[in-house]
Protein backbone atom coordinates (compact mmCIF):
# COMPACT_ATOMS: atom_id res chain seq x y z
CA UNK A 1 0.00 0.00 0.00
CA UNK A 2 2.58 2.58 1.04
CA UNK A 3 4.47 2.16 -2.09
CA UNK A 4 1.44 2.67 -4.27
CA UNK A 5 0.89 5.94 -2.59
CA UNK A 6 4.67 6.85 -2.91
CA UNK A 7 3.80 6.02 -6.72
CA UNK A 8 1.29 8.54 -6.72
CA UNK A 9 3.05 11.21 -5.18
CA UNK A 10 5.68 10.66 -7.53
CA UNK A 11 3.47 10.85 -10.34
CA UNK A 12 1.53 14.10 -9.50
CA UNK A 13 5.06 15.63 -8.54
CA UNK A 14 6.06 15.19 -11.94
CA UNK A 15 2.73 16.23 -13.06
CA UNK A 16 2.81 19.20 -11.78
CA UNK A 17 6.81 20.18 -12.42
CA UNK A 18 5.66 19.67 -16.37
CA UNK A 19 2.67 21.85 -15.93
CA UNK A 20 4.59 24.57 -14.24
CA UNK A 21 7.38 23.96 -17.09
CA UNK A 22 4.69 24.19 -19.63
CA UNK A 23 3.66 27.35 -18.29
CA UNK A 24 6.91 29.17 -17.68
CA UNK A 25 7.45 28.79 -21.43
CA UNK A 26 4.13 29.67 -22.44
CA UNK A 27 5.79 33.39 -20.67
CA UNK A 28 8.48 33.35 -22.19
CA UNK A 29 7.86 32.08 -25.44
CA UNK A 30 5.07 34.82 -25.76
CA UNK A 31 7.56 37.70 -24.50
CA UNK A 32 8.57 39.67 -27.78
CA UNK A 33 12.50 39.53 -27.11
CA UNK A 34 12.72 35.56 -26.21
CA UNK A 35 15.06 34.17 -28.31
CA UNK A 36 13.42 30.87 -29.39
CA UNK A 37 11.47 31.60 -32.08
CA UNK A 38 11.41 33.58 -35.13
CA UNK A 39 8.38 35.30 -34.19
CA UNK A 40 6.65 35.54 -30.43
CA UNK A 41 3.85 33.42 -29.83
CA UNK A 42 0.14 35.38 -29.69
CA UNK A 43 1.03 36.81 -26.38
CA UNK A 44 -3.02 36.87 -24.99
CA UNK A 45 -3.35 33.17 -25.76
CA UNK A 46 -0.25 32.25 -24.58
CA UNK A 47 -0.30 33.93 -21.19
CA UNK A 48 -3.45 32.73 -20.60
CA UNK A 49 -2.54 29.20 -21.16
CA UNK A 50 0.55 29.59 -19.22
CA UNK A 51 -1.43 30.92 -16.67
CA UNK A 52 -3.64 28.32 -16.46
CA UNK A 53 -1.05 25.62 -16.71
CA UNK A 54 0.58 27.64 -13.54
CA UNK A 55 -2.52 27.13 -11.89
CA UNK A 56 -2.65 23.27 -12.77
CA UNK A 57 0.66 22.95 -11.79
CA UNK A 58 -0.24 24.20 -7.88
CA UNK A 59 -3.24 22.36 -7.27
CA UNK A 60 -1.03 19.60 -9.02
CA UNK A 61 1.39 20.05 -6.05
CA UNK A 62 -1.21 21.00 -3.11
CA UNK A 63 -2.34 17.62 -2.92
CA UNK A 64 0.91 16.16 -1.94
CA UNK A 65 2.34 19.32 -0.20
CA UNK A 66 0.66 22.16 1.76
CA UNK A 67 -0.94 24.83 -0.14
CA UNK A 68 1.71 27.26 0.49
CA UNK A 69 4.57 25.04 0.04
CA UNK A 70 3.16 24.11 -3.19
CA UNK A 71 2.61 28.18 -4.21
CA UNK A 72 6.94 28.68 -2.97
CA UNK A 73 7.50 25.28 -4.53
CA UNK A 74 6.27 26.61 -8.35
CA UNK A 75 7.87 29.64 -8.00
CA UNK A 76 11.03 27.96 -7.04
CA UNK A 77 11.04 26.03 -10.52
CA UNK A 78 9.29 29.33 -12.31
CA UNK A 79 12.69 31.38 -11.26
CA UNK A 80 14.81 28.68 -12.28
CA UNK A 81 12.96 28.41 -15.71
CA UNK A 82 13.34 32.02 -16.26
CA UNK A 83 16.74 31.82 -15.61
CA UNK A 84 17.85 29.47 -17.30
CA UNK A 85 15.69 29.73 -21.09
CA UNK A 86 17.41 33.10 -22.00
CA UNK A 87 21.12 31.44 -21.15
CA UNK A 88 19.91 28.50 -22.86
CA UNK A 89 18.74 30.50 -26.29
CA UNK A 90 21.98 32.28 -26.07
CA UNK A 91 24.13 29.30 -26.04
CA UNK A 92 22.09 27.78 -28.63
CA UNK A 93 22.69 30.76 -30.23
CA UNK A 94 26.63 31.07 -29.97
CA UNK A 95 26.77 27.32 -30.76
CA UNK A 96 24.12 27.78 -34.47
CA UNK A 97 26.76 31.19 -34.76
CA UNK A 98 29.98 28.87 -34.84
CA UNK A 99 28.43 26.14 -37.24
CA UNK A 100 27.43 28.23 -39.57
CA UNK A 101 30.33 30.45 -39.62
């Protein structure tokens, strides 16, 4: 019994990391200076998506953690997210710059 509960914590953990993933980019994908795309996704759409996928992501995590541990717990991975996709663009960047030239 205990280690089909473990299985579901493990599961809605990683439930709710790849909404709260799903959402960050949403942001960031919809901002008009990210770096991924040719052209910003339709930021209204996008942000409300993301928003909503932010929103998943919490309840996601409030049933296996308190509420407010869950709320510092997606912010936790949204700062990390946000810190790392610009670095990450840039080295893709830098490493697209040197094969092609």
């Amino acid at each position: 019994m205990t280690e089909s509960a473990s299985l579901a914590e493990a599961v809605c953990h990683g439930l709710a990391l790849a909404a709260t993933v799903a959402g960050i980019t949403g942001f960031y994908l919809s901002a008009p200076r990210q770096q991924w795309l040719s052209r910003p996704l339709p930021a209204r759409r996008s942000r409300v998506v993301g928003t909503l996928a932010l929103l998943e992501g919490w309840l996601l995590w409030s049933v296996v953690m308190h509420p407010a541990t869950a709320l510092f717990t997606s912010l936790t991975v949204a700062m990390l997210l946000l810190t790392i996709l610009p670095f990450a663009a840039a080295a893709r960047g830098a490493v697209l710059a040197r094969r092609e030239g």
